[in-house]
C-alpha atoms as a PDB file:
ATOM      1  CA  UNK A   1       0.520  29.303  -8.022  1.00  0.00           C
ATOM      2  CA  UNK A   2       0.647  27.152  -5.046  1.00  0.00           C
ATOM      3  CA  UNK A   3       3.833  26.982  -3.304  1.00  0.00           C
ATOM      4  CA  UNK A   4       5.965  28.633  -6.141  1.00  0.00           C
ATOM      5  CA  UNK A   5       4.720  25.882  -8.962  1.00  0.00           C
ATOM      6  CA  UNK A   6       2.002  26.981 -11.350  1.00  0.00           C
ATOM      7  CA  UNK A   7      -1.162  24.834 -11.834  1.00  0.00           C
ATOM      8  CA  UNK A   8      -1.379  22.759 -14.928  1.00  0.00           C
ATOM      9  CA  UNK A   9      -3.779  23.855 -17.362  1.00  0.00           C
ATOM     10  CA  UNK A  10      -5.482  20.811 -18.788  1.00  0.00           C
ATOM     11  CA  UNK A  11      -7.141  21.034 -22.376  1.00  0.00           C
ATOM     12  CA  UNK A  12      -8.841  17.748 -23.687  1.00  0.00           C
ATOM     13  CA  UNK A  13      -7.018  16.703 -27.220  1.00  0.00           C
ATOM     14  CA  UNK A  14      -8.708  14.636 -29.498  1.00  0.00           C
ATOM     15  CA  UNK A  15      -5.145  13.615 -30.799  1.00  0.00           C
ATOM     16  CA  UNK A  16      -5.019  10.864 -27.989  1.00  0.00           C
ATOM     17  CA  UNK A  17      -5.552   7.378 -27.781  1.00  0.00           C
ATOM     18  CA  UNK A  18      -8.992   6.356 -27.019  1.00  0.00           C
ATOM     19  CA  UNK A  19      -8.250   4.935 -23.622  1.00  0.00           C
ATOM     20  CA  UNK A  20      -7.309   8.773 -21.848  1.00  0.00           C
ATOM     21  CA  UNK A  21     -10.152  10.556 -21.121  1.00  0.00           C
ATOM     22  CA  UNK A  22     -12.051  12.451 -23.150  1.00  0.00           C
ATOM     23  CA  UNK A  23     -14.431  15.420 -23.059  1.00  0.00           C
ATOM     24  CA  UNK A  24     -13.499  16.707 -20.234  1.00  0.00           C
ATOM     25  CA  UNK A  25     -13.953  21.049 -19.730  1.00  0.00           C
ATOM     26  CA  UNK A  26     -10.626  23.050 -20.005  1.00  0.00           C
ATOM     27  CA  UNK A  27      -9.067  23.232 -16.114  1.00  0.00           C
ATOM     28  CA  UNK A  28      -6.450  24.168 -14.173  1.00  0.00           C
ATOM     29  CA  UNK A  29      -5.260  21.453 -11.332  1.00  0.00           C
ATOM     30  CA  UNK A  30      -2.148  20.826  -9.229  1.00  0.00           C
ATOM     31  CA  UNK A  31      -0.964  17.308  -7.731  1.00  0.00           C
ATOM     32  CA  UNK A  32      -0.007  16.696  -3.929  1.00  0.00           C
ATOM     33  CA  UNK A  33       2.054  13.594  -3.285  1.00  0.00           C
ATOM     34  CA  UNK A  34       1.847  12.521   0.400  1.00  0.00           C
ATOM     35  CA  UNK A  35       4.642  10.040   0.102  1.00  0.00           C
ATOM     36  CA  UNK A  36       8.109  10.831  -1.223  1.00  0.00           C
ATOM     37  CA  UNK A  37       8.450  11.962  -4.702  1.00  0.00           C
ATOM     38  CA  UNK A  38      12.043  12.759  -5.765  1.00  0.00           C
ATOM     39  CA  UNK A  39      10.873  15.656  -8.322  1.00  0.00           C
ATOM     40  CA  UNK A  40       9.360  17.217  -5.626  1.00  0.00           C
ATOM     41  CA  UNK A  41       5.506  17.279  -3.716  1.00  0.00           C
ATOM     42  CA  UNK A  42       3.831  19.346  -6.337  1.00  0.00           C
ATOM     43  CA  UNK A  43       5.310  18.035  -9.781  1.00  0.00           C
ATOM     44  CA  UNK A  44       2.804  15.957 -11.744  1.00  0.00           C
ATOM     45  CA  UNK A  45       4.349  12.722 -11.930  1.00  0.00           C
ATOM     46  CA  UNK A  46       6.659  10.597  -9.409  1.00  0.00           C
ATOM     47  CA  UNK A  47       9.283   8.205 -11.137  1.00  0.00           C
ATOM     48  CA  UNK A  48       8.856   5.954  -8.311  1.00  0.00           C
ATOM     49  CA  UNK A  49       5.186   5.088  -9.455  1.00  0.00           C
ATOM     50  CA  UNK A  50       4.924   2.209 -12.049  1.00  0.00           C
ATOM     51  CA  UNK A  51       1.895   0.588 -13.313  1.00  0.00           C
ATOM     52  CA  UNK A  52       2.206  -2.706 -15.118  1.00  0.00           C
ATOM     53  CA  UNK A  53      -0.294  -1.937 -17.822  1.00  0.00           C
ATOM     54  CA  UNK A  54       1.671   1.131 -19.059  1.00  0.00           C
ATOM     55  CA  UNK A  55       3.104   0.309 -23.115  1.00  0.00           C
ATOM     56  CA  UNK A  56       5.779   2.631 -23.414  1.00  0.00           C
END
């Protein structure tokens, strides 16, 4: 825990597209936003952050 929020355990699946990284060992990691993110410092994404190349 860091600051009340549990880390994210991260497992790689095969299941997904060939363009996310694969074979990666099984970890636990935490995000830090410097700048403003609504959801909050620690939460792993910010829905102010777009990226032009993202189909979805």
């Amino acid at each position: 825990m860091l600051a009340g929020r549990p880390w994210d355990h991260m497992v790689d699946d095969p299941a997904t597209p060939e363009e996310e990284a694969h074979h990666f060992e099984a970890h636990d990691d935490q995000h830090l936003w410097f700048r403003d993110n609504p959801s909050g410092n620690l939460e792993p994404f910010n829905p102010r952050v777009t990226c032009v190349h993202h189909r979805g």
